[in-house]
N, C-alpha and C. Protein backbone atom coordinates (compact mmCIF):
# COMPACT_ATOMS: atom_id res chain seq x y z
N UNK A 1 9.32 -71.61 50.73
CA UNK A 1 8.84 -70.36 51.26
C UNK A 1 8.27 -69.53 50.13
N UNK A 2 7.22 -68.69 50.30
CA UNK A 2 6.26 -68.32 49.19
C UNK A 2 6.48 -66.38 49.51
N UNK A 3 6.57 -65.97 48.63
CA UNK A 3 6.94 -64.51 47.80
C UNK A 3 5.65 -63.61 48.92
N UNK A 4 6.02 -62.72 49.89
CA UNK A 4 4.55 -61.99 50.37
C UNK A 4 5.17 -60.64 49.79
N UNK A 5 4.17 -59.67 49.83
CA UNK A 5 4.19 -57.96 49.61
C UNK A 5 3.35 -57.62 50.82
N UNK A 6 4.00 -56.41 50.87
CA UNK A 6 3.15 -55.19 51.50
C UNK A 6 1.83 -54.24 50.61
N UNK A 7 1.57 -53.86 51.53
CA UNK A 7 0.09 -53.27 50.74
C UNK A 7 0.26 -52.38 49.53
N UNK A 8 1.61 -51.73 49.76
CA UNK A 8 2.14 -50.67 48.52
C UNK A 8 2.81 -51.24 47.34
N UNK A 9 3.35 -52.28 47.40
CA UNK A 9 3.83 -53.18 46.74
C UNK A 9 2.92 -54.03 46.05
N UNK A 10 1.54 -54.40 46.72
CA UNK A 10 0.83 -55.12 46.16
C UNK A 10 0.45 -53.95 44.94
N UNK A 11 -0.08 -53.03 45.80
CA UNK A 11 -0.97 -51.72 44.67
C UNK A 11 0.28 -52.10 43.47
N UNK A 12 1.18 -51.91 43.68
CA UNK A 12 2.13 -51.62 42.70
C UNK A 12 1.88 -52.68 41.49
N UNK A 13 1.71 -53.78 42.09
CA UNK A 13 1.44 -55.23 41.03
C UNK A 13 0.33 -55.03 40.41
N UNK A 14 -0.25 -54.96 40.93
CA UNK A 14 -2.12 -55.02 40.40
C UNK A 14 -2.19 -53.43 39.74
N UNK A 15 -1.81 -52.38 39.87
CA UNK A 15 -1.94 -51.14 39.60
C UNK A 15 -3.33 -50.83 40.00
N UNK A 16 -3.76 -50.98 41.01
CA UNK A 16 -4.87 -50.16 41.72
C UNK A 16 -4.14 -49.51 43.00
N UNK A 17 -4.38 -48.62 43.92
CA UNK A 17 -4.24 -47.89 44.34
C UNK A 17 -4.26 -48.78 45.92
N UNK A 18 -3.54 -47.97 46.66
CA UNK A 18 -3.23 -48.96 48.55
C UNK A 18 -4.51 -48.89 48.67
N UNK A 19 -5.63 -47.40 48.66
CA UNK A 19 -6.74 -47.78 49.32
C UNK A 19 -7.09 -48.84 48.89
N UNK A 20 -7.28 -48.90 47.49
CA UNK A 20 -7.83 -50.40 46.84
C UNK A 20 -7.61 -51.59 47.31
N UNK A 21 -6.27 -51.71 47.62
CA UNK A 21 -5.90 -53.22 48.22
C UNK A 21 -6.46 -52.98 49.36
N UNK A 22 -6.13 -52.06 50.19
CA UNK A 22 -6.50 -52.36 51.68
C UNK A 22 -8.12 -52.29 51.62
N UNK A 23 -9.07 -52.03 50.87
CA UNK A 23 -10.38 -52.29 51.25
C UNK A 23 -10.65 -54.14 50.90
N UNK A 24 -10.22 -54.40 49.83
CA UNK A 24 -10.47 -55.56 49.85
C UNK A 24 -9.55 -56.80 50.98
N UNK A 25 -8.31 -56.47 51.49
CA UNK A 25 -8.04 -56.51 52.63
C UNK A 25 -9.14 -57.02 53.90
N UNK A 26 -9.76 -55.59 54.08
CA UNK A 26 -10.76 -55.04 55.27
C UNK A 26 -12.28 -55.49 54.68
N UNK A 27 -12.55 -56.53 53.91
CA UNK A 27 -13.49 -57.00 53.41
C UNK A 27 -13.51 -58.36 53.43
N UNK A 28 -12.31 -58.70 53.45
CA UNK A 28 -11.69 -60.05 53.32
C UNK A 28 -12.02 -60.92 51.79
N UNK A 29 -12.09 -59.88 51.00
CA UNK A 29 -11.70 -60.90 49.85
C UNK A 29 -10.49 -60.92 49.40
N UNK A 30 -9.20 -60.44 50.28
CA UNK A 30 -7.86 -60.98 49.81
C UNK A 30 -7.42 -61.45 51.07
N UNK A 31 -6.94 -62.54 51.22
CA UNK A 31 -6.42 -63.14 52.60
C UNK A 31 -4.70 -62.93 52.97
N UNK A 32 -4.30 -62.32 54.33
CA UNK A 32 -3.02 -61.85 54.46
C UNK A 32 -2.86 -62.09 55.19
N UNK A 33 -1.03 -62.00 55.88
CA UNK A 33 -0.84 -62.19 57.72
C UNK A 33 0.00 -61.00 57.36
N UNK A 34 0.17 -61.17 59.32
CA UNK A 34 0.90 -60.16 59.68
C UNK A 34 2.37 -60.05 59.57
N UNK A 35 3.33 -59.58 59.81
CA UNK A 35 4.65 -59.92 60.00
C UNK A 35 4.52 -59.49 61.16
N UNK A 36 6.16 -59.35 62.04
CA UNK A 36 6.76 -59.19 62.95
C UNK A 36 6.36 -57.69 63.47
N UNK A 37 6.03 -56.46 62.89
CA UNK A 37 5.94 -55.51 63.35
C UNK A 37 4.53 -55.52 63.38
N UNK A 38 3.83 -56.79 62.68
CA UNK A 38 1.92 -55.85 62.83
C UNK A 38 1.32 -55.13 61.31
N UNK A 39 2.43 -55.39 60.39
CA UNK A 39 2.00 -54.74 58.84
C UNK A 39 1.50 -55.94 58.72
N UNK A 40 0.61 -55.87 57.18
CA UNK A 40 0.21 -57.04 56.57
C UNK A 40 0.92 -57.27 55.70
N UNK A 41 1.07 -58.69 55.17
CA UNK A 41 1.22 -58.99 54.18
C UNK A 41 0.27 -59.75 53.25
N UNK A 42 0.87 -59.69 51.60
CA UNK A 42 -0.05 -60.34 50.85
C UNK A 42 0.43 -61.64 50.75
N UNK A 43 0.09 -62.99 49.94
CA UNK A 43 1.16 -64.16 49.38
C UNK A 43 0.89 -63.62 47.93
N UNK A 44 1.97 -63.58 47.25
CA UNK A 44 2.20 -63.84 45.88
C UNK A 44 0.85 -64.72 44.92
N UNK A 45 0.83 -65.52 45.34
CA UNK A 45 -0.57 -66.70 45.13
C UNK A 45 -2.03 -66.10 45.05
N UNK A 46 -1.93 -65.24 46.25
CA UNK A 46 -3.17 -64.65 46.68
C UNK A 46 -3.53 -63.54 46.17
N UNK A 47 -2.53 -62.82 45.60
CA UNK A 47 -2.96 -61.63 44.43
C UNK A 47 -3.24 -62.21 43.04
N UNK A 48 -2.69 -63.28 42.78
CA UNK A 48 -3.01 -63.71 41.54
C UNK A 48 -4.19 -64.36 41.49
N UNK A 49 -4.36 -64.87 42.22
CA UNK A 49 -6.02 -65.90 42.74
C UNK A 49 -7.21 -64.67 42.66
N UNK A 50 -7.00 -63.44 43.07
CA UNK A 50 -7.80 -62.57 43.65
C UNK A 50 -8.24 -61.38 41.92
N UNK A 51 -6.65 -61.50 41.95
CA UNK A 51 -6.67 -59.80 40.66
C UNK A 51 -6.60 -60.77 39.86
N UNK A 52 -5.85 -61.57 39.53
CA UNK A 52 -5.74 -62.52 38.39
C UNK A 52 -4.57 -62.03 37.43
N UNK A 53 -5.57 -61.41 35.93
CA UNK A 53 -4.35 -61.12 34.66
C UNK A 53 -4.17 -59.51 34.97
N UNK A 54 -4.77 -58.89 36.39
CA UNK A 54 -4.01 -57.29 36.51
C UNK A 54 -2.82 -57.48 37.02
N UNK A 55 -2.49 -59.05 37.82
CA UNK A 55 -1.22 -58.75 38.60
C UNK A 55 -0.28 -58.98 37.01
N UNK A 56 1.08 -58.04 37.15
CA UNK A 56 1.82 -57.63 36.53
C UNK A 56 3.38 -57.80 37.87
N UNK A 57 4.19 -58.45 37.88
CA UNK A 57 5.21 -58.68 39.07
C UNK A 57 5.87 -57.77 38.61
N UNK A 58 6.52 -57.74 36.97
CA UNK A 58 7.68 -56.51 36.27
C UNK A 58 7.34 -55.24 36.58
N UNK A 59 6.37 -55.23 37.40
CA UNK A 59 6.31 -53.63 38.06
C UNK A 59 7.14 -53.28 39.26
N UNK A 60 7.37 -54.13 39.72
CA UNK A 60 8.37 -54.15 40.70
C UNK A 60 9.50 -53.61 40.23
N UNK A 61 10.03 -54.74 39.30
CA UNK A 61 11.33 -54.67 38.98
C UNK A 61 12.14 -53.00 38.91
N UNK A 62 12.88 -52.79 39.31
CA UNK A 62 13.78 -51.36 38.61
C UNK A 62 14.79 -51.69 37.81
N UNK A 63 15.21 -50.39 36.85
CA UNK A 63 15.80 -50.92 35.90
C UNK A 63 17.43 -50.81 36.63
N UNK A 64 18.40 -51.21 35.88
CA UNK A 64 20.07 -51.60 37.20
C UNK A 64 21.03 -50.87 36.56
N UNK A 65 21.46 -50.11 37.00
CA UNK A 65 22.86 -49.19 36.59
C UNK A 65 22.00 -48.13 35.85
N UNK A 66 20.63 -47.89 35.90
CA UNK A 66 20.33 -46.53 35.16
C UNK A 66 19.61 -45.60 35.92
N UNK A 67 19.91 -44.47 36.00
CA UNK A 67 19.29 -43.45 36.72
C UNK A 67 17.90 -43.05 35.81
N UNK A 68 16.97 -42.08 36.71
CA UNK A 68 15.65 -42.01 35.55
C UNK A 68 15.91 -40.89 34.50
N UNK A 69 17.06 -39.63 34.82
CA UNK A 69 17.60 -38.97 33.72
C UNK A 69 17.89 -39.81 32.69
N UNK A 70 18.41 -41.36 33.21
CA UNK A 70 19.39 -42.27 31.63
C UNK A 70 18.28 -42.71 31.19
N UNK A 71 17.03 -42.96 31.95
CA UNK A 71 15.91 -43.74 31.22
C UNK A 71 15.25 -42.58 30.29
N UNK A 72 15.52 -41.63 30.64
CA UNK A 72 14.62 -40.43 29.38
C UNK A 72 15.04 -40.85 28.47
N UNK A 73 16.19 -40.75 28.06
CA UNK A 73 16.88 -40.76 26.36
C UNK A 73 16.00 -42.44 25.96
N UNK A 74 16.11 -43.59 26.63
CA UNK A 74 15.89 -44.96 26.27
C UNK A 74 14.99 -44.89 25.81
N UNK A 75 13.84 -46.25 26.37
CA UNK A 75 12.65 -46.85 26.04
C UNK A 75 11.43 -45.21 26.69
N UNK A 76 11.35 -45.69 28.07
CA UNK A 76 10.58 -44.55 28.99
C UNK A 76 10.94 -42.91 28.33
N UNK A 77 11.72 -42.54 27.47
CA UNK A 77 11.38 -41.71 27.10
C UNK A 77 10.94 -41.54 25.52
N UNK A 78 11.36 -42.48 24.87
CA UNK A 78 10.15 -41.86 23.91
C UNK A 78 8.41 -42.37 24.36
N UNK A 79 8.32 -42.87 25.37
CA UNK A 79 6.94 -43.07 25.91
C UNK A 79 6.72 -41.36 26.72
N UNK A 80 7.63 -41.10 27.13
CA UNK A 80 7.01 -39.86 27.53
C UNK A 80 7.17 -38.36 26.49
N UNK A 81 8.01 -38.54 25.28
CA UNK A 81 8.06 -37.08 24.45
C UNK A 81 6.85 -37.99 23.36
N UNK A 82 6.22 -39.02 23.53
CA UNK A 82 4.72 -39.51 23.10
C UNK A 82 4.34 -38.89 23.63
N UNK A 83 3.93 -38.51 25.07
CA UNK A 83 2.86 -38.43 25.97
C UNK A 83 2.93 -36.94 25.69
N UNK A 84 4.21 -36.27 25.89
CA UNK A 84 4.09 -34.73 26.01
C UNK A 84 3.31 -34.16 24.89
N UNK A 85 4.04 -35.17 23.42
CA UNK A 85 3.58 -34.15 22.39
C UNK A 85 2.00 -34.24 22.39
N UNK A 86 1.34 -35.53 22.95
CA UNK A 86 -0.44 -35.92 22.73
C UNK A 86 -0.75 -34.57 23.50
N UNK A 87 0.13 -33.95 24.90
CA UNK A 87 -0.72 -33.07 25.30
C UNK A 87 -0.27 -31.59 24.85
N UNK A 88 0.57 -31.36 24.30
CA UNK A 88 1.29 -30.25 23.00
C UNK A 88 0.10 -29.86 21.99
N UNK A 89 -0.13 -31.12 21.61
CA UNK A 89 -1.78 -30.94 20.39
C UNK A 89 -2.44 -31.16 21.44
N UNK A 90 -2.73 -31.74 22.29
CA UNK A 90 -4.08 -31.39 23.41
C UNK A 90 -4.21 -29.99 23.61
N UNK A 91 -3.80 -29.16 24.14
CA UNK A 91 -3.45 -27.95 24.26
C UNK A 91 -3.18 -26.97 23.36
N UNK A 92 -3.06 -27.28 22.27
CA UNK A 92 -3.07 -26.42 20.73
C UNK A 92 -4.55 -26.45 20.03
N UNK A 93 -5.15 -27.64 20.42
CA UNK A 93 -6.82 -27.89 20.36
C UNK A 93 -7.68 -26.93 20.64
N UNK A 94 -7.15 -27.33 22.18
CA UNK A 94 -8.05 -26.28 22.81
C UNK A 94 -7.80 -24.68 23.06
N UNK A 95 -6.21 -24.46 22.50
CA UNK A 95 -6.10 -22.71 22.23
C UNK A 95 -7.04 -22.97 21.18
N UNK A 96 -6.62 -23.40 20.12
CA UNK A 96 -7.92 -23.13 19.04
C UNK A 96 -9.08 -23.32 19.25
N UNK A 97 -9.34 -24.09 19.93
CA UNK A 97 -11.13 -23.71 20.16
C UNK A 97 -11.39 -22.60 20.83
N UNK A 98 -10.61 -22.30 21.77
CA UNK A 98 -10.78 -21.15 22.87
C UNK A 98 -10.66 -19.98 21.55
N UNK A 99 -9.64 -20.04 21.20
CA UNK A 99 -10.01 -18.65 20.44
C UNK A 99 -10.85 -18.25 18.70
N UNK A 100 -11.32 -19.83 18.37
CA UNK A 100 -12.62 -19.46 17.89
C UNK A 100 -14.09 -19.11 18.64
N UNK A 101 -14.10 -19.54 19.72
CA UNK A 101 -14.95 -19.20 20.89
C UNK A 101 -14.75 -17.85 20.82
N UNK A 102 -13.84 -17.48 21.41
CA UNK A 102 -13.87 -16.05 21.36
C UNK A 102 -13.93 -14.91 20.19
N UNK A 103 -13.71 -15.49 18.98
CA UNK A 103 -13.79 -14.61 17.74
C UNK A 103 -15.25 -14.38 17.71
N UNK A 104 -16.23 -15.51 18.06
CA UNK A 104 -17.40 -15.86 17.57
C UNK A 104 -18.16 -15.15 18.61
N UNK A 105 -17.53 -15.15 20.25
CA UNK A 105 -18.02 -13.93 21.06
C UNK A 105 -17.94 -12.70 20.83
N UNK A 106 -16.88 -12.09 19.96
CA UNK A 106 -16.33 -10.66 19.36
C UNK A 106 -17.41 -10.72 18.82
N UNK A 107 -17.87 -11.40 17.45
CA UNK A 107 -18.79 -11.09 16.54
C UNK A 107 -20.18 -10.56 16.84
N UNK A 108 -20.53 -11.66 17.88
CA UNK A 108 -21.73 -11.31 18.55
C UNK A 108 -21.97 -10.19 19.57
N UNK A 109 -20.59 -9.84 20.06
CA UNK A 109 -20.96 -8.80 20.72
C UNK A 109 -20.92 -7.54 19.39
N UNK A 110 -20.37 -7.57 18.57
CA UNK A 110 -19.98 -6.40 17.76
C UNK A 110 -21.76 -6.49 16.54
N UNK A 111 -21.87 -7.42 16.67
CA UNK A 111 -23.88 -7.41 16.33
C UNK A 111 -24.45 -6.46 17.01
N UNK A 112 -24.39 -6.94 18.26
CA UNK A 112 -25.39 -6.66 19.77
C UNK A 112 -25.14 -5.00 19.34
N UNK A 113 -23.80 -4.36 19.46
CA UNK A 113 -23.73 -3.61 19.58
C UNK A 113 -24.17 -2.64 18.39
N UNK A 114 -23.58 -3.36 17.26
CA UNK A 114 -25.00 -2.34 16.12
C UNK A 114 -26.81 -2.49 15.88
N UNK A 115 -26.88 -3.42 16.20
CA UNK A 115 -28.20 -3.51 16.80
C UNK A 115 -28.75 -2.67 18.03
N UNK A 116 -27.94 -2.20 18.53
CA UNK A 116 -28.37 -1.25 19.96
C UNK A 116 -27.91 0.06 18.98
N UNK A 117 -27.21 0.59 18.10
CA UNK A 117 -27.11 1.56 17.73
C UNK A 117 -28.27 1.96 16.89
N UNK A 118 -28.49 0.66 16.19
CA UNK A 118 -30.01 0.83 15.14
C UNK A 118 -30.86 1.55 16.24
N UNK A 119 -31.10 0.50 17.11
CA UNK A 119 -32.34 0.53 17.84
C UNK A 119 -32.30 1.91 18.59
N UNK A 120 -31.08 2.59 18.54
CA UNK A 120 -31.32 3.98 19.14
C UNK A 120 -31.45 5.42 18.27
N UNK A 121 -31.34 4.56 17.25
CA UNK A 121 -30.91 5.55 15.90
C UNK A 121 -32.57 5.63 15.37
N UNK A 122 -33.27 4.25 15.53
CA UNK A 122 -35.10 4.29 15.51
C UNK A 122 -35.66 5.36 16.66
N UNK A 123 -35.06 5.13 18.35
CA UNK A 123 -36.16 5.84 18.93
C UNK A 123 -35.66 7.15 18.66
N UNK A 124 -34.52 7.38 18.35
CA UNK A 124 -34.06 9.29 18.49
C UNK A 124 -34.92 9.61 16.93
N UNK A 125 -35.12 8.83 16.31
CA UNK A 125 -36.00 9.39 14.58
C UNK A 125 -37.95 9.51 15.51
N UNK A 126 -37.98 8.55 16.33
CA UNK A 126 -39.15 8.54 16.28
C UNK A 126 -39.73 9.12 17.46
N UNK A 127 -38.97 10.15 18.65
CA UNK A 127 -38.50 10.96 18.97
C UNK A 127 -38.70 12.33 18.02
N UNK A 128 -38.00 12.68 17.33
CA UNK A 128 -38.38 13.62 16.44
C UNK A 128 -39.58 13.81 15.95
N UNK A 129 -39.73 12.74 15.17
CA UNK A 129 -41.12 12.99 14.66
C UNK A 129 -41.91 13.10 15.56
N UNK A 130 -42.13 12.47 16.96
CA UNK A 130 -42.86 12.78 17.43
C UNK A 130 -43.52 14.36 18.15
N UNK A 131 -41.90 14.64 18.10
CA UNK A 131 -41.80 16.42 18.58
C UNK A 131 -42.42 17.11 17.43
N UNK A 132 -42.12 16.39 16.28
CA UNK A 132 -42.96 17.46 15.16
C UNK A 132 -44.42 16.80 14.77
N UNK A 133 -44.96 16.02 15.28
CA UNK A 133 -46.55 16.03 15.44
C UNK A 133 -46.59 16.62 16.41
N UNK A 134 -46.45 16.65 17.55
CA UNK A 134 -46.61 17.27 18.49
C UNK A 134 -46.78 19.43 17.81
N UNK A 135 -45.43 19.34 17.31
CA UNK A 135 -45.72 21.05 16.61
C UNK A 135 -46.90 20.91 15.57
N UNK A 136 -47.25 19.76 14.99
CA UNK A 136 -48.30 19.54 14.24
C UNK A 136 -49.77 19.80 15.00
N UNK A 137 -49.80 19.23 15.49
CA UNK A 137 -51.05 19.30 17.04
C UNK A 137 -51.35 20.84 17.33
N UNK A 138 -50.22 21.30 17.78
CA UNK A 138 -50.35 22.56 18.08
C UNK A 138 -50.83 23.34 17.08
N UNK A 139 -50.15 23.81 16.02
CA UNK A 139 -50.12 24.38 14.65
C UNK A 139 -51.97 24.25 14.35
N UNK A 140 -52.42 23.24 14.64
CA UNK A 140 -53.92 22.88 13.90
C UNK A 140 -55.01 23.16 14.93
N UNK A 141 -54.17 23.54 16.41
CA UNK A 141 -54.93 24.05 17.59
C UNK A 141 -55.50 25.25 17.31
N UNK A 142 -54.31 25.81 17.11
CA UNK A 142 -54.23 27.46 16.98
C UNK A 142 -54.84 28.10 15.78
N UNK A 143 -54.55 27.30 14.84
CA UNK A 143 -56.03 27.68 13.49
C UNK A 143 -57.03 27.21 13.46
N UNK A 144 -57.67 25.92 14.26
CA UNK A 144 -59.25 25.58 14.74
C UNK A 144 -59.59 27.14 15.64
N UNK A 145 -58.44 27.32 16.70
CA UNK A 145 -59.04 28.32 17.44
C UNK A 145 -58.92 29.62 16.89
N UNK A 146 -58.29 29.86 15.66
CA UNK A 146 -58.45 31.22 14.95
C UNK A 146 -59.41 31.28 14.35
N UNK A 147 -59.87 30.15 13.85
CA UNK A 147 -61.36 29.89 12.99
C UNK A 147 -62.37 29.96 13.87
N UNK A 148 -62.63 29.24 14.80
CA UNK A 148 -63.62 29.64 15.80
C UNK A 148 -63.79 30.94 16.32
N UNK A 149 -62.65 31.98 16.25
CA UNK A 149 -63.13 33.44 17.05
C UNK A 149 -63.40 33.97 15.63
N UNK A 150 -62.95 33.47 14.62
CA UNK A 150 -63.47 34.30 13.46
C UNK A 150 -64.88 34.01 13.72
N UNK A 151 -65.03 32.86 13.62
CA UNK A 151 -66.92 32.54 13.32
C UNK A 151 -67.73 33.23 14.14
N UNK A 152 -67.06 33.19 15.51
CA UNK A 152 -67.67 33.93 16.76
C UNK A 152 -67.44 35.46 16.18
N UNK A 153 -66.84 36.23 15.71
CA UNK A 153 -66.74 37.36 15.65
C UNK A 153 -67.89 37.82 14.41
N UNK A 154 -67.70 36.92 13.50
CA UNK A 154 -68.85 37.36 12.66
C UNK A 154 -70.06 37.25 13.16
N UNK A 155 -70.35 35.99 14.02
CA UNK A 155 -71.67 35.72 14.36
C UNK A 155 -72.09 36.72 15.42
N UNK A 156 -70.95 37.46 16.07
CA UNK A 156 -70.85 38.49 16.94
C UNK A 156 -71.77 39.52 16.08
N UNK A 157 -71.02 40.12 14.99
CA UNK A 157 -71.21 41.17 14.15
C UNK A 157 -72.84 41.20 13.55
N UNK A 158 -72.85 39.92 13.42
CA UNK A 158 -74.29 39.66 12.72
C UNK A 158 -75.45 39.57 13.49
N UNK A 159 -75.43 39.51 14.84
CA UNK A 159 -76.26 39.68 15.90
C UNK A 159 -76.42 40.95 15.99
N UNK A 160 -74.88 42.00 16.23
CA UNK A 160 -75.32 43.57 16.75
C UNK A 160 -76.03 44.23 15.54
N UNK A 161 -76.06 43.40 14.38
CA UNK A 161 -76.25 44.15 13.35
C UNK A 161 -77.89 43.90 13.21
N UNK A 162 -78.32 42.81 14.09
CA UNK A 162 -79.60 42.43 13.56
C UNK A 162 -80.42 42.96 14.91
N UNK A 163 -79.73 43.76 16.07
CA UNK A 163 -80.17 44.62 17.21
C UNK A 163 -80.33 45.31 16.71
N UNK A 164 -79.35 46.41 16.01
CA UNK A 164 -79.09 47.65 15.64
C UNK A 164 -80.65 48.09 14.74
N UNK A 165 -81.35 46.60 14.00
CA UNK A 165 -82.16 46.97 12.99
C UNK A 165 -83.49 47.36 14.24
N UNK A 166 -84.46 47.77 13.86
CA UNK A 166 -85.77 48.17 14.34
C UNK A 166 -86.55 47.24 14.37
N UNK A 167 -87.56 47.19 15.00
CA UNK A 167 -88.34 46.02 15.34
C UNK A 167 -88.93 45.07 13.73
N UNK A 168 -89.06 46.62 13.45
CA UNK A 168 -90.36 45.81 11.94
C UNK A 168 -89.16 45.68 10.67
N UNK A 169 -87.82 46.25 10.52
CA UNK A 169 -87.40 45.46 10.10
C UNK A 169 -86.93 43.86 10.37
N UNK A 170 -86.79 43.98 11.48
CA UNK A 170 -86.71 42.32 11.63
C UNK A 170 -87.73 41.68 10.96
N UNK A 171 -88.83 42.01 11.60
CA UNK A 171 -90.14 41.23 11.12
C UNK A 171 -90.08 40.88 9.65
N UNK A 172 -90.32 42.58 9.00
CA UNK A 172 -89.94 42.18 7.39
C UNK A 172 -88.78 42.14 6.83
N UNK A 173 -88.29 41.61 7.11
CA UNK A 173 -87.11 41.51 5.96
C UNK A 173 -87.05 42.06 4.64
């Protein structure tokens, strides 16, 4: 009589997953019967024929008189205070990257932000100056136009003055 599994049992041998077995199952590249209730089974033969060097049977096995608290201290646990510490420095990695990331975001924002102070510290200067060309503008308005009523006032003066004269002085000078 030849060794069968169930579909969870198989996964268990091969270490792929039930869907896994059961698609190849439902494909028929692993051949099975039924039992008595209508489950499938695998043959022993037929996982090895199929998976080959994934089937592994000592996966089955459990270990005898030890609970999985007794297996921490044993073998299975220094496989797992391995595993913890890989993700101890996994996780110490990536605080440190995370918070050079973020130093390097501080920096750049603390740029940005004197760069926006420059850049406001330029328009409020150039701002000013502009208010004082602007009083410049004006300032050179108001003495073109003081100079012009002067000129007009003389040229005023020098007209009534050249009415005021008599005909033949005009003539002769």
């Amino acid at each position: 009589m030849t060794t069968k599994y169930s579909i969870s049992k198989a996964a268990k041998i091969t270490d792929k997953s039930r869907a896994t077995v059961r698609k190849h199952l439902d494909v028929g590249d692993v051949s099975f019967t039924k039992n008595k209730q209508g489950h499938r089974e695998i043959d022993a033969s037929e996982l090895v024929r199929y998976f080959g060097d994934e089937c592994d049977f000592s996966r089955l096995e459990k270990p005898k008189g030890k609970s999985e608290t007794n297996r921490i201290g044993g073998v299975g646990g220094d496989d797992l205070r391995a595993q913890l510490k890989a993700i101890e420095e996994e996780r110490e990695r990536e605080r440190r990257q995370f918070q050079d990331q973020l130093d390097y975001l501080r920096k750049i924002l603390d740029d940005n932000r004197e760069e926006h102070k420059s850049s406001l510290r330029l328009l409020e200067d150039h701002s000013n100056k502009a208010n004082g060309w602007k009083e410049a503008i004006a300032q050179m308005k108001k003495e073109l136009t003081s100079q012009h009523e002067q000129e007009i006032n003389q040229l005023k003066r020098a007209l009534r003055s050249e009415r005021d004269k008599g005909f033949w002085k005009r003539v002769f000078r």
